[in-house]
C-alpha atoms as a PDB file:
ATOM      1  CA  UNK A   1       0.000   0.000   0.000  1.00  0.00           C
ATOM      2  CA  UNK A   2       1.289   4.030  -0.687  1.00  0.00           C
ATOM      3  CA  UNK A   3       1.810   5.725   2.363  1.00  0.00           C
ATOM      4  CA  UNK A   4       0.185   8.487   0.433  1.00  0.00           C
ATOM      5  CA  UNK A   5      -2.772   6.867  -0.754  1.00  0.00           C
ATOM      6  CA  UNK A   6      -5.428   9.523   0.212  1.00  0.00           C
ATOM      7  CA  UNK A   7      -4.066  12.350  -1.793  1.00  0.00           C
ATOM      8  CA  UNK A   8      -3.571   9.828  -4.441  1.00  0.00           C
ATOM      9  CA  UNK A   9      -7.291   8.326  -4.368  1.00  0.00           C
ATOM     10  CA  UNK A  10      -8.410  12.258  -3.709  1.00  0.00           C
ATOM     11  CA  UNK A  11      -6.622  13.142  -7.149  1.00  0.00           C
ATOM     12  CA  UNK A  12      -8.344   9.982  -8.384  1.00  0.00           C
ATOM     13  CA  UNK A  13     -12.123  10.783  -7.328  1.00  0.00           C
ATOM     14  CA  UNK A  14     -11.891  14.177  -6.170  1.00  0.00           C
ATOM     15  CA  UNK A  15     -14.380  13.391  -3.035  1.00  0.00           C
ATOM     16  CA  UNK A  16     -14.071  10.498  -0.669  1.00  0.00           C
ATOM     17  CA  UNK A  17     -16.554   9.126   1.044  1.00  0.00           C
ATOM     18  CA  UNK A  18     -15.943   8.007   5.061  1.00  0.00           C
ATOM     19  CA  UNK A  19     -17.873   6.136   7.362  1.00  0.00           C
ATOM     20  CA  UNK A  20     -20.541   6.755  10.227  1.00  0.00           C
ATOM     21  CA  UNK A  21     -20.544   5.719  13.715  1.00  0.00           C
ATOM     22  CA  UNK A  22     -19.352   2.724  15.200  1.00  0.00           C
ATOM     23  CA  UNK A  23     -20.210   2.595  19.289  1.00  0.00           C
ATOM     24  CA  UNK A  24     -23.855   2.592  18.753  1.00  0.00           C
ATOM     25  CA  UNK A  25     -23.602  -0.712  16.785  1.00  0.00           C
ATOM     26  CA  UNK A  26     -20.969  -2.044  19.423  1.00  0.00           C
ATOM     27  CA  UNK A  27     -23.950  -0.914  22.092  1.00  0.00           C
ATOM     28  CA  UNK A  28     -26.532  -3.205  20.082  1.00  0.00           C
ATOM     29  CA  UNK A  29     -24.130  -6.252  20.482  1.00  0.00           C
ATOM     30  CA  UNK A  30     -24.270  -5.933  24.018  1.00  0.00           C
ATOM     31  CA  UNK A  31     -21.252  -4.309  25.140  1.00  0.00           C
ATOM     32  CA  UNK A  32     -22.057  -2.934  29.136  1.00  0.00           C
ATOM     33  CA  UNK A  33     -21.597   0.102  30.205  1.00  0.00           C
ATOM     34  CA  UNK A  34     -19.294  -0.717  32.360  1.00  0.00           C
ATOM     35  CA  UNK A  35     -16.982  -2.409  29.212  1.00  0.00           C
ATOM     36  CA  UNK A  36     -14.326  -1.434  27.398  1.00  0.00           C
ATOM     37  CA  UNK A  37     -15.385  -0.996  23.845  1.00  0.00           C
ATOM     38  CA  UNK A  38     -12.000  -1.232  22.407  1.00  0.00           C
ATOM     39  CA  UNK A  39     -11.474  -4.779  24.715  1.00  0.00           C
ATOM     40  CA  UNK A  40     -13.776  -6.432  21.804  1.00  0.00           C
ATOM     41  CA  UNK A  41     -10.926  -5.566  19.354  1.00  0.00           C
ATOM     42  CA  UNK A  42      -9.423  -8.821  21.338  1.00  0.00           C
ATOM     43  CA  UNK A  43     -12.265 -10.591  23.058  1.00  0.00           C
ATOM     44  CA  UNK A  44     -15.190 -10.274  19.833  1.00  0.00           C
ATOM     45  CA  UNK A  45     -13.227  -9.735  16.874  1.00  0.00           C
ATOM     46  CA  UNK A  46     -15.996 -10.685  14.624  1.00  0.00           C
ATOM     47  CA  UNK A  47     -18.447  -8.408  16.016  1.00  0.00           C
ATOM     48  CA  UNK A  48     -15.929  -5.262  15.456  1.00  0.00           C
ATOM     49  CA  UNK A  49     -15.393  -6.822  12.032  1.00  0.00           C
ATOM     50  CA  UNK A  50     -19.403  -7.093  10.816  1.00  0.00           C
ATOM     51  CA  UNK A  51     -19.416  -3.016  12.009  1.00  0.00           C
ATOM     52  CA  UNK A  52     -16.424  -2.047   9.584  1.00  0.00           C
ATOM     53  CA  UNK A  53     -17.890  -4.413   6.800  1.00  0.00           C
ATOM     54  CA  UNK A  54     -21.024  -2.776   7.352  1.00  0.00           C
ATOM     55  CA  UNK A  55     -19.633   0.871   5.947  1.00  0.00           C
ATOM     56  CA  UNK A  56     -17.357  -0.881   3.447  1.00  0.00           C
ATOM     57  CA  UNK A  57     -20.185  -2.192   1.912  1.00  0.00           C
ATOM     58  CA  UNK A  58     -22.722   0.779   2.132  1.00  0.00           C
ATOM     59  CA  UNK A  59     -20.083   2.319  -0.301  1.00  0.00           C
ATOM     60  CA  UNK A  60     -17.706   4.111   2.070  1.00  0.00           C
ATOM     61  CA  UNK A  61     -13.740   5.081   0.524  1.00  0.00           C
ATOM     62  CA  UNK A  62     -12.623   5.339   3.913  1.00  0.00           C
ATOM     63  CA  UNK A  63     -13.461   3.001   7.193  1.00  0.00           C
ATOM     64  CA  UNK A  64     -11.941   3.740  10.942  1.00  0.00           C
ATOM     65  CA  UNK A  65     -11.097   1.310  13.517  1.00  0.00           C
ATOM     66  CA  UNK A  66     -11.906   0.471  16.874  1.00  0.00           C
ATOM     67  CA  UNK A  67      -9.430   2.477  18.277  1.00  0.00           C
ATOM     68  CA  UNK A  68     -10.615   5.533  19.443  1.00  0.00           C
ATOM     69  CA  UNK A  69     -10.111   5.249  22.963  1.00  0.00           C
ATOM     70  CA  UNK A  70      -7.115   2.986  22.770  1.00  0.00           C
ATOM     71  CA  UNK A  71      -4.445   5.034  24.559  1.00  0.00           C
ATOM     72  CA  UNK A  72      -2.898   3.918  27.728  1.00  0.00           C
ATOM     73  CA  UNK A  73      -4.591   6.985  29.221  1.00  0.00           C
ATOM     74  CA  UNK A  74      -8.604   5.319  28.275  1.00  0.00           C
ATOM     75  CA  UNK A  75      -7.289   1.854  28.732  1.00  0.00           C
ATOM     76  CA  UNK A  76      -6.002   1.956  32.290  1.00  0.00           C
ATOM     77  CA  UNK A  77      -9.161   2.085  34.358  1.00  0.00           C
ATOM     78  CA  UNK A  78      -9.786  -1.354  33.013  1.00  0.00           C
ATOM     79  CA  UNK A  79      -6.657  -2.662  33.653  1.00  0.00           C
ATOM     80  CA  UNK A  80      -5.774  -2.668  29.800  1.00  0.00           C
ATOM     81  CA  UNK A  81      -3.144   0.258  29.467  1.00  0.00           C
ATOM     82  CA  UNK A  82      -0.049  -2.710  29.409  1.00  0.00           C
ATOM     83  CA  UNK A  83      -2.080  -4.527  26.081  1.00  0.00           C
ATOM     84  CA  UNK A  84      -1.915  -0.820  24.083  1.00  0.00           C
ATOM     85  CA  UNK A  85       0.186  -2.005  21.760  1.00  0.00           C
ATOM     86  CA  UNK A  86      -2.119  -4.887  21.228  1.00  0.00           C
ATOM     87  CA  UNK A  87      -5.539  -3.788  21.309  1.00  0.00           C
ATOM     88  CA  UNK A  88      -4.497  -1.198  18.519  1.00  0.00           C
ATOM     89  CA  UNK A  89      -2.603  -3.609  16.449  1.00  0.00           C
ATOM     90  CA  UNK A  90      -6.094  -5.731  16.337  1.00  0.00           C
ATOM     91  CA  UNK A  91      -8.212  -3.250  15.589  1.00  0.00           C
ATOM     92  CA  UNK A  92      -6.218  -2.128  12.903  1.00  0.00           C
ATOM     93  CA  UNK A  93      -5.859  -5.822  11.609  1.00  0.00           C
ATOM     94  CA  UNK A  94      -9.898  -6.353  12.113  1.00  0.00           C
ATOM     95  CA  UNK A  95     -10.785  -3.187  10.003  1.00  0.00           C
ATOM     96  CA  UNK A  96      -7.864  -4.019   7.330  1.00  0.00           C
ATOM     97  CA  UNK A  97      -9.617  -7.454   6.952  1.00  0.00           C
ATOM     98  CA  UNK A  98     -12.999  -5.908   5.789  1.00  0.00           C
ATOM     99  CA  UNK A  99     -10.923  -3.363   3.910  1.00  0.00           C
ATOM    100  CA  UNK A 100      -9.545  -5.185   1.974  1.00  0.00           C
ATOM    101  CA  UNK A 101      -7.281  -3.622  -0.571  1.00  0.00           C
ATOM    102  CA  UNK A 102     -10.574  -1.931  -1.606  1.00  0.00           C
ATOM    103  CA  UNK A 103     -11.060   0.920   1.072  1.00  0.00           C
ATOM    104  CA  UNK A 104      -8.402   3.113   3.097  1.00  0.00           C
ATOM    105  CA  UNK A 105      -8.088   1.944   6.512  1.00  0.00           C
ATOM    106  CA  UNK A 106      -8.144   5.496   9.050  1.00  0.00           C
ATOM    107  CA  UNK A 107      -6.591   4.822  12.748  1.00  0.00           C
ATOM    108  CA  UNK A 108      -8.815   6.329  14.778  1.00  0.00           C
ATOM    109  CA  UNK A 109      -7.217   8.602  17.687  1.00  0.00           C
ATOM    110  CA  UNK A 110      -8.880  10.089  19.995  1.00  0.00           C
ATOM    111  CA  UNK A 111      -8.416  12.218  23.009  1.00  0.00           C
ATOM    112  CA  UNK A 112      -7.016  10.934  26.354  1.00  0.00           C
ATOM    113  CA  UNK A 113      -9.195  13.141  28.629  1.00  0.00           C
ATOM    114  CA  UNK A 114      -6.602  14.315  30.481  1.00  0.00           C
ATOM    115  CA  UNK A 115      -5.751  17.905  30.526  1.00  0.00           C
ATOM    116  CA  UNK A 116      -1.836  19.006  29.965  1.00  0.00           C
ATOM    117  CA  UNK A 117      -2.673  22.640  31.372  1.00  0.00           C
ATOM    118  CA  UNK A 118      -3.718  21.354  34.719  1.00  0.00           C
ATOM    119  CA  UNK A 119      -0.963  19.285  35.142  1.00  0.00           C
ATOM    120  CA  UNK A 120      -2.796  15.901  35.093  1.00  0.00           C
ATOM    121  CA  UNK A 121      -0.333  14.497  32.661  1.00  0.00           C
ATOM    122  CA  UNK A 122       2.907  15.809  30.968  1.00  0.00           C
ATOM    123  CA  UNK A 123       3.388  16.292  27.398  1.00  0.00           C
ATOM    124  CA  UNK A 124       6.258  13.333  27.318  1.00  0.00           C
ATOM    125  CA  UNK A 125       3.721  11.446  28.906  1.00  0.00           C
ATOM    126  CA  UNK A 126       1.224  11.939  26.404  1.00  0.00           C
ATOM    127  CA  UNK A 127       3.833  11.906  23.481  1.00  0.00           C
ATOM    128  CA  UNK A 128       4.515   8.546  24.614  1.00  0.00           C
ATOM    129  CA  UNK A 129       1.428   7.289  25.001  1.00  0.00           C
ATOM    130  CA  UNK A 130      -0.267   8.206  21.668  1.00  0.00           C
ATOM    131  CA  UNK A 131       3.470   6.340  20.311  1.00  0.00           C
ATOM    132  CA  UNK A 132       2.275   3.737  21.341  1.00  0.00           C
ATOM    133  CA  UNK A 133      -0.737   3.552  20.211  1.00  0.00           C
ATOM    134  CA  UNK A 134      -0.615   4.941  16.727  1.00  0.00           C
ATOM    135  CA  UNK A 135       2.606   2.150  16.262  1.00  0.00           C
ATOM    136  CA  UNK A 136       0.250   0.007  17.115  1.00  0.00           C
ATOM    137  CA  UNK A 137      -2.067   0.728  14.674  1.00  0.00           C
ATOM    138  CA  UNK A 138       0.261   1.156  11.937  1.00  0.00           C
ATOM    139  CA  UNK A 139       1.789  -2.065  12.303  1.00  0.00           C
ATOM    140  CA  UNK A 140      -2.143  -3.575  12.127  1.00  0.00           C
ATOM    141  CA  UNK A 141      -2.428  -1.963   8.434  1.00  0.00           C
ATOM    142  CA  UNK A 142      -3.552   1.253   9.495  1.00  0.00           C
ATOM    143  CA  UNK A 143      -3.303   3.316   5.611  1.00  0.00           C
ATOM    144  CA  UNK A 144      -3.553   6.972   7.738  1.00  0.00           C
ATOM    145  CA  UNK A 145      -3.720   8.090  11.103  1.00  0.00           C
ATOM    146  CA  UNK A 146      -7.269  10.154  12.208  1.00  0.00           C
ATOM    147  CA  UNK A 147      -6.430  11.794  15.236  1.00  0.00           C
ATOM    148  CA  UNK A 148     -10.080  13.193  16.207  1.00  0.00           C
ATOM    149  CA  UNK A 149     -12.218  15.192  18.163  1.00  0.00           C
ATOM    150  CA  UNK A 150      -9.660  17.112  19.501  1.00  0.00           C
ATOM    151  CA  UNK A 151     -10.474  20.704  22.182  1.00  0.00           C
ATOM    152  CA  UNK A 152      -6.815  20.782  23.021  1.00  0.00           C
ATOM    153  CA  UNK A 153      -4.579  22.472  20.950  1.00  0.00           C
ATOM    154  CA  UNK A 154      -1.287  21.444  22.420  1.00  0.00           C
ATOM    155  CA  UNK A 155      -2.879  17.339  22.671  1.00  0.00           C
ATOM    156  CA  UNK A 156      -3.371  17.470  19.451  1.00  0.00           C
ATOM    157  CA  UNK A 157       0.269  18.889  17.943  1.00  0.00           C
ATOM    158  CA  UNK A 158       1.920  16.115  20.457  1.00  0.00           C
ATOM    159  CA  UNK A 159      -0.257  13.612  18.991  1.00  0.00           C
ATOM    160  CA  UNK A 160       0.657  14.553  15.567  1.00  0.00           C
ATOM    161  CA  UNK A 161       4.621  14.338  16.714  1.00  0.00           C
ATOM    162  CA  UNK A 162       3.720  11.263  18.109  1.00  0.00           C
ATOM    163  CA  UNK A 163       2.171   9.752  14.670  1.00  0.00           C
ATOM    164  CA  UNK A 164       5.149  11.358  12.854  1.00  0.00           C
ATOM    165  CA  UNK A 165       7.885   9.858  14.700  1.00  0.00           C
ATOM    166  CA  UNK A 166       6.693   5.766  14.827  1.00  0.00           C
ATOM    167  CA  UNK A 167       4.867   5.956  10.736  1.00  0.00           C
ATOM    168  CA  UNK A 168       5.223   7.546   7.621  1.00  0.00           C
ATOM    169  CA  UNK A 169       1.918   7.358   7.139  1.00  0.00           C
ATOM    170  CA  UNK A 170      -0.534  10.223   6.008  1.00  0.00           C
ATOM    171  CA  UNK A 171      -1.891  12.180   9.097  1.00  0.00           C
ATOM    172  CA  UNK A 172      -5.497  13.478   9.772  1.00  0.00           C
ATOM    173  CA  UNK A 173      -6.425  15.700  12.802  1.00  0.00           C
ATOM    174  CA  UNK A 174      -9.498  16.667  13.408  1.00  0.00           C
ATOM    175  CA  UNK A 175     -11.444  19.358  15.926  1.00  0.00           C
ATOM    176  CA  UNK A 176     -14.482  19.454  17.058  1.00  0.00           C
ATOM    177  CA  UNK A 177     -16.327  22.927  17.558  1.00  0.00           C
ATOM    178  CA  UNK A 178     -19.569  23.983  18.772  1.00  0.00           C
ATOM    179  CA  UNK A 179     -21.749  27.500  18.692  1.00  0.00           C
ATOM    180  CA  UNK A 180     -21.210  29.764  21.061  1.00  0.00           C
ATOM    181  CA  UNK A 181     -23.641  32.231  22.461  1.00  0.00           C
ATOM    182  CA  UNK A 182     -22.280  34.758  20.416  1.00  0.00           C
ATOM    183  CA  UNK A 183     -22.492  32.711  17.205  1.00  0.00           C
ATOM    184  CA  UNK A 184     -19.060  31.404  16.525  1.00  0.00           C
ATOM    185  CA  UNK A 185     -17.596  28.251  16.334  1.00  0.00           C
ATOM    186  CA  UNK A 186     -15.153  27.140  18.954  1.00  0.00           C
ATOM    187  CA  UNK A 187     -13.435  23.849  20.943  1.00  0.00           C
ATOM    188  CA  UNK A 188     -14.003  23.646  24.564  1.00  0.00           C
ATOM    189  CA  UNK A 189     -10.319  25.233  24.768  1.00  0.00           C
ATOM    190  CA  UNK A 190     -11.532  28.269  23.509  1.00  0.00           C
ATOM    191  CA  UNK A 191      -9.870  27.766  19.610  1.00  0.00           C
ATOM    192  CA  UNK A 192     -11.340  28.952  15.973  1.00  0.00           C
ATOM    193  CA  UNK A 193     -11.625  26.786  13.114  1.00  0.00           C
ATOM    194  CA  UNK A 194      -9.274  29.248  11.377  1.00  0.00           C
ATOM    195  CA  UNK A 195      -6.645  29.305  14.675  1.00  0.00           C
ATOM    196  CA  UNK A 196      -6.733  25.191  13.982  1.00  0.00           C
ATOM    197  CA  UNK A 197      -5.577  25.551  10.276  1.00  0.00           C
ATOM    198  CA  UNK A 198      -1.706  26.628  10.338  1.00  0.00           C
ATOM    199  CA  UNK A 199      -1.115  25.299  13.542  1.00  0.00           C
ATOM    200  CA  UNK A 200      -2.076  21.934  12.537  1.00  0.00           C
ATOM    201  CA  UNK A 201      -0.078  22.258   9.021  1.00  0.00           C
ATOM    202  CA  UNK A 202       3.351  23.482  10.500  1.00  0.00           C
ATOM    203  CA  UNK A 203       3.072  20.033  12.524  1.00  0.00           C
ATOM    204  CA  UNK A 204       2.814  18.140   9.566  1.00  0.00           C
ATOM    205  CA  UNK A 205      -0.426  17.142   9.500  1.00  0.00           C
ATOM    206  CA  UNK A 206      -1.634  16.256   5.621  1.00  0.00           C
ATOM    207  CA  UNK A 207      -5.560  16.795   6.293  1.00  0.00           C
ATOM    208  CA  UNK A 208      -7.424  18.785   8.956  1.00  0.00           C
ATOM    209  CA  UNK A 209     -11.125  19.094   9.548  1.00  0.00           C
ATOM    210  CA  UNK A 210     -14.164  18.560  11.912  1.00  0.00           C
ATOM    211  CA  UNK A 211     -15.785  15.801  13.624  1.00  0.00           C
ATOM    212  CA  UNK A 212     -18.763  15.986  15.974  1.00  0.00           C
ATOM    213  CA  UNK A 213     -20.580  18.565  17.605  1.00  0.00           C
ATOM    214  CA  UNK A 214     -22.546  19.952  14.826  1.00  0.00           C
ATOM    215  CA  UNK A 215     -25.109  18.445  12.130  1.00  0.00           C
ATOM    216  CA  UNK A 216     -23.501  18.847   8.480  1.00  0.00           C
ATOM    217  CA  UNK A 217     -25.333  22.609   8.208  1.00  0.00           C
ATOM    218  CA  UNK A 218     -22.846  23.720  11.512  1.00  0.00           C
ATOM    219  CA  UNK A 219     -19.908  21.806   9.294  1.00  0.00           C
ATOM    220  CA  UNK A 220     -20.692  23.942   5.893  1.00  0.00           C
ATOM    221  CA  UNK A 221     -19.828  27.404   7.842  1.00  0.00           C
ATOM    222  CA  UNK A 222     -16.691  25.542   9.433  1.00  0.00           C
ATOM    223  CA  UNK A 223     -15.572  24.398   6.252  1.00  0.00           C
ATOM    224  CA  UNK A 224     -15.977  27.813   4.835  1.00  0.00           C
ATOM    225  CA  UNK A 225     -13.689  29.268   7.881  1.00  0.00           C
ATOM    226  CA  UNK A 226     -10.910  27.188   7.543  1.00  0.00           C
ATOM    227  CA  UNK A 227     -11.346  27.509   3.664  1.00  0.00           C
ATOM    228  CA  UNK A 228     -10.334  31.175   4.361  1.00  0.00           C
ATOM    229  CA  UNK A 229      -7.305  30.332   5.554  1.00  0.00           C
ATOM    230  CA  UNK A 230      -5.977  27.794   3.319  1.00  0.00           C
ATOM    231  CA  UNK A 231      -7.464  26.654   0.045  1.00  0.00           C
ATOM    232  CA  UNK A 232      -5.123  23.571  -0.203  1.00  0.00           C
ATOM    233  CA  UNK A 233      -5.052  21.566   2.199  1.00  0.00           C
ATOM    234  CA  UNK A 234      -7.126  18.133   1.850  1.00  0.00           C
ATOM    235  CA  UNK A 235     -10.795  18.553   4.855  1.00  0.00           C
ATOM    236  CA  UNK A 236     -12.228  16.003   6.038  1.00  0.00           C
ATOM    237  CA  UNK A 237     -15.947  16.152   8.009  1.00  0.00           C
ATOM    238  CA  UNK A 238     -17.406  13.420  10.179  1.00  0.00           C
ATOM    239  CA  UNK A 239     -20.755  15.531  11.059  1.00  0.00           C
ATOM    240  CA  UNK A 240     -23.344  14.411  13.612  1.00  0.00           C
ATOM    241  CA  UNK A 241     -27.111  13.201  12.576  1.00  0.00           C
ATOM    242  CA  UNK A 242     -28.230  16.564  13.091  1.00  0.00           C
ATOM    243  CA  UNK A 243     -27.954  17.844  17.153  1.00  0.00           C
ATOM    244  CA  UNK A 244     -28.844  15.568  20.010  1.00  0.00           C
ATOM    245  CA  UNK A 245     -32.738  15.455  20.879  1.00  0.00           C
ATOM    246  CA  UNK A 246     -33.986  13.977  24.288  1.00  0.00           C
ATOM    247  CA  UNK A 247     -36.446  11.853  23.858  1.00  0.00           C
ATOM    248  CA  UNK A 248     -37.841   9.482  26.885  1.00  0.00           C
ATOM    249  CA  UNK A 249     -34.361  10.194  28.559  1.00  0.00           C
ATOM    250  CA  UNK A 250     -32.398   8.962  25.369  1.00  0.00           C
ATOM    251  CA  UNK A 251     -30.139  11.459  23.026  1.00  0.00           C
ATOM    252  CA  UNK A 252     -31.820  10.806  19.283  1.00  0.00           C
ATOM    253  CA  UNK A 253     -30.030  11.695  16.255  1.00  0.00           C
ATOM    254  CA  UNK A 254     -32.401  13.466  14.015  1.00  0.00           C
ATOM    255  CA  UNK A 255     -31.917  13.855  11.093  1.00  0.00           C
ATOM    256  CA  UNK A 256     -32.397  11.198   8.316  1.00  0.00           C
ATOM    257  CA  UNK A 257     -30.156   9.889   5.709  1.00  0.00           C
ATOM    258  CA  UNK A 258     -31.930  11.843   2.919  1.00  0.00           C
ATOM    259  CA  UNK A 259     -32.095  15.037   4.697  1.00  0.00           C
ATOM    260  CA  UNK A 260     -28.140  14.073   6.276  1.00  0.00           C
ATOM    261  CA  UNK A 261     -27.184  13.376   2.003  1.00  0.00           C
ATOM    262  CA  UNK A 262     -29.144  16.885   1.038  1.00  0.00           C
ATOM    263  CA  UNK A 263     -26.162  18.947   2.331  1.00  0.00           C
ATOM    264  CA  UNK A 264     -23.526  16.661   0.869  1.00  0.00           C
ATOM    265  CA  UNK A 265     -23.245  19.418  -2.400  1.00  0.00           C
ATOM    266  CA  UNK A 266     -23.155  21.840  -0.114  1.00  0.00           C
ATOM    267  CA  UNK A 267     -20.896  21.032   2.067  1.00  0.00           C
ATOM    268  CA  UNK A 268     -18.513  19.622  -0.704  1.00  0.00           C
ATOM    269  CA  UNK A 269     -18.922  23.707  -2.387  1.00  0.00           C
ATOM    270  CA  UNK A 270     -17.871  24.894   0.927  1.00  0.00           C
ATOM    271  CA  UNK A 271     -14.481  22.705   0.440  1.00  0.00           C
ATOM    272  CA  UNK A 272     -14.622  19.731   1.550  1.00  0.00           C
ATOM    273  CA  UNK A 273     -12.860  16.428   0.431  1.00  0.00           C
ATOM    274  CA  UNK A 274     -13.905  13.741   2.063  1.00  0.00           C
ATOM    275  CA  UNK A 275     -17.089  13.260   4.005  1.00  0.00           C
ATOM    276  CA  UNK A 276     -18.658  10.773   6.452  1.00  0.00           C
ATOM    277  CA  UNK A 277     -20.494  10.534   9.493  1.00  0.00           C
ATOM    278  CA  UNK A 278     -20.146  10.607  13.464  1.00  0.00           C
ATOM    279  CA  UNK A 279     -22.903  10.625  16.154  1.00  0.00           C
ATOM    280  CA  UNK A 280     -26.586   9.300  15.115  1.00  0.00           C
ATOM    281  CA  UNK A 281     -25.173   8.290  11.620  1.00  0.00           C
ATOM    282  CA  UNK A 282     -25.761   4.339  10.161  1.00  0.00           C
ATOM    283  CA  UNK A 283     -24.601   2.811   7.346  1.00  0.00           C
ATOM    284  CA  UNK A 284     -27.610   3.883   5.195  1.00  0.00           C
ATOM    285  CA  UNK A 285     -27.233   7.222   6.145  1.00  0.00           C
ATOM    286  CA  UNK A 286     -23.386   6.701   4.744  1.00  0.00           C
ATOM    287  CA  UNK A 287     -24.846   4.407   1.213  1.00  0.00           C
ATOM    288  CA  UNK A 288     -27.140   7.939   0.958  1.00  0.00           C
ATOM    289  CA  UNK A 289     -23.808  10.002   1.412  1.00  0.00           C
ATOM    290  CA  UNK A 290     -21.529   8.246  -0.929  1.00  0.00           C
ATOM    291  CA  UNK A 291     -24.855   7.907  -3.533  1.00  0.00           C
ATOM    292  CA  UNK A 292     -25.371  12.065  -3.133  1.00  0.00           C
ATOM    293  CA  UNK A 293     -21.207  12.442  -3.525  1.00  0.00           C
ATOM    294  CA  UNK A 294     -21.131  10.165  -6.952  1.00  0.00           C
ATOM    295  CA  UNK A 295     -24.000  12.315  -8.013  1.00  0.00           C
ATOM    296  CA  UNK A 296     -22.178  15.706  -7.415  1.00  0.00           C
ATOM    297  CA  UNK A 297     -19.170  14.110  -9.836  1.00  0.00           C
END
């Protein structure tokens, strides 16, 4: 496989098309609350593996793995931070299987939930840490790295040193920002979509974007800020079914997969490259997705 094989397929097909959300489908095969989701990597391979098949076969360019909370940092209150290494490696190797050499294989990152600026961990801590991991993962078949859903400016840049130094694969960070009372966009940390774009690129990372957060309407005007600071570099958007409703004491995802695939021109006008789902989002809504991006070509 090319190490660069994104901006290759992007030159090739101009949009790509990712997947949707994987922990509600984990929920629905019983994992507890109390459970490690990224423990099944090891203990119910075949369960992780029907959830990646499921997007590879609703059309997706793109799948993730089980991986997102697979640092040392997530593992340890189950007593799983010494099988890192291994827990990665699988999930990498489970999502690779239903890949194929069909579909690009992302490493999902995410954050550690520990906060550098109050001192509950040090950066070499977390440099290590996310080392570990993302070698991991790259040693599963991992194509890319997608370091996501980051608030933490200075988390994220160590986890993209982190994915530099142990691969040479392609690297992926993505924020996630929500509307402020005043009507901007902004991570819990306080930082722009626009404040995200250099920052991120002088770290080497080879595609920025947004995850989370916001429906894909929210993701258009993001798009279109970080669009205004560079026209280049490859975005990626992994938007929520529409905001979180409560209904009968359970978050619903609203919106549908035709009203979700509606904004897919839009959203690819506003800049962006490739295009999934997160929260709320199935693999329909994705087969809707990748039918509304072929139609846009």
């Amino acid at each position: 496989m090319s190490e660069r094989r994104i901006k290759g397929l992007l030159k090739e097909k101009g949009v790509l098309v990712s997947d949707g959300a994987w922990g509600t489908f984990i929920h629905e095969k019983g994992l507890r609350s109390d459970e490690c989701p990224e423990s099944w990597n090891l203990e119910r391979p075949d369960d992780i593996y029907e959830v990646a098949l499921s997007y590879v076969n609703a059309g997706a360019d793109m799948i993730l793995t089980n991986s997102f909370g697979g640092s040392p940092f997530k593992l340890k209150p189950y007593g799983l931070e010494d099988k890192t290494y291994l827990i990665n490696k699988a999930a990498a190797e489970i999502s690779r299987k239903a890949a194929a050499d069909k579909v690009i294989v992302l490493g999902s990152v995410g954050p550690t939930g520990k906060i550098l600026m109050m001192g509950e961990v040090t950066e070499e801590e977390l440099f290590n840490g996310f080392s570990e991991q993302i070698r991991g993962l790259a040693d599963g078949g991992a194509d890319a790295i997608l370091i996501e859903t980051m608030s933490d400016p200075q988390e994220a840049t160590t986890a993209i040193r982190a994915a530099k130094s142990v691969t040479d694969k392609e690297v992926i960070c993505t924020f996630t920002f929500n509307l402020t009372p005043a009507g901007e966009y902004r991570t819990m940390m306080g930082t722009s979509p626009a404040e995200t774009v250099e920052m991120l690129i002088s770290e080497g990372a080879d595609a920025i974007g947004a995850n989370c957060g916001n429906g894909a309407a929210g993701m258009i005007e993001i798009v279109s800020e970080i669009r205004k600071i560079n026209s280049d570099i490859p975005v990626l958007v992994h938007a929520n079914a529409g905001m979180p409703e409560l209904v009968d004491g359970k978050s619903v995802f609203p919106e549908t997969p035709g009203e979700m695939s509606s904004q897919v021109g839009q959203l690819i006008a506003a800049g962006t490259n490739m295009v999934g789902g997160c929260c709320g989002t199935t693999p329909e809504h994705i087969r809707q997705i990748a039918s509304a991006v072929r139609a846009k070509k």
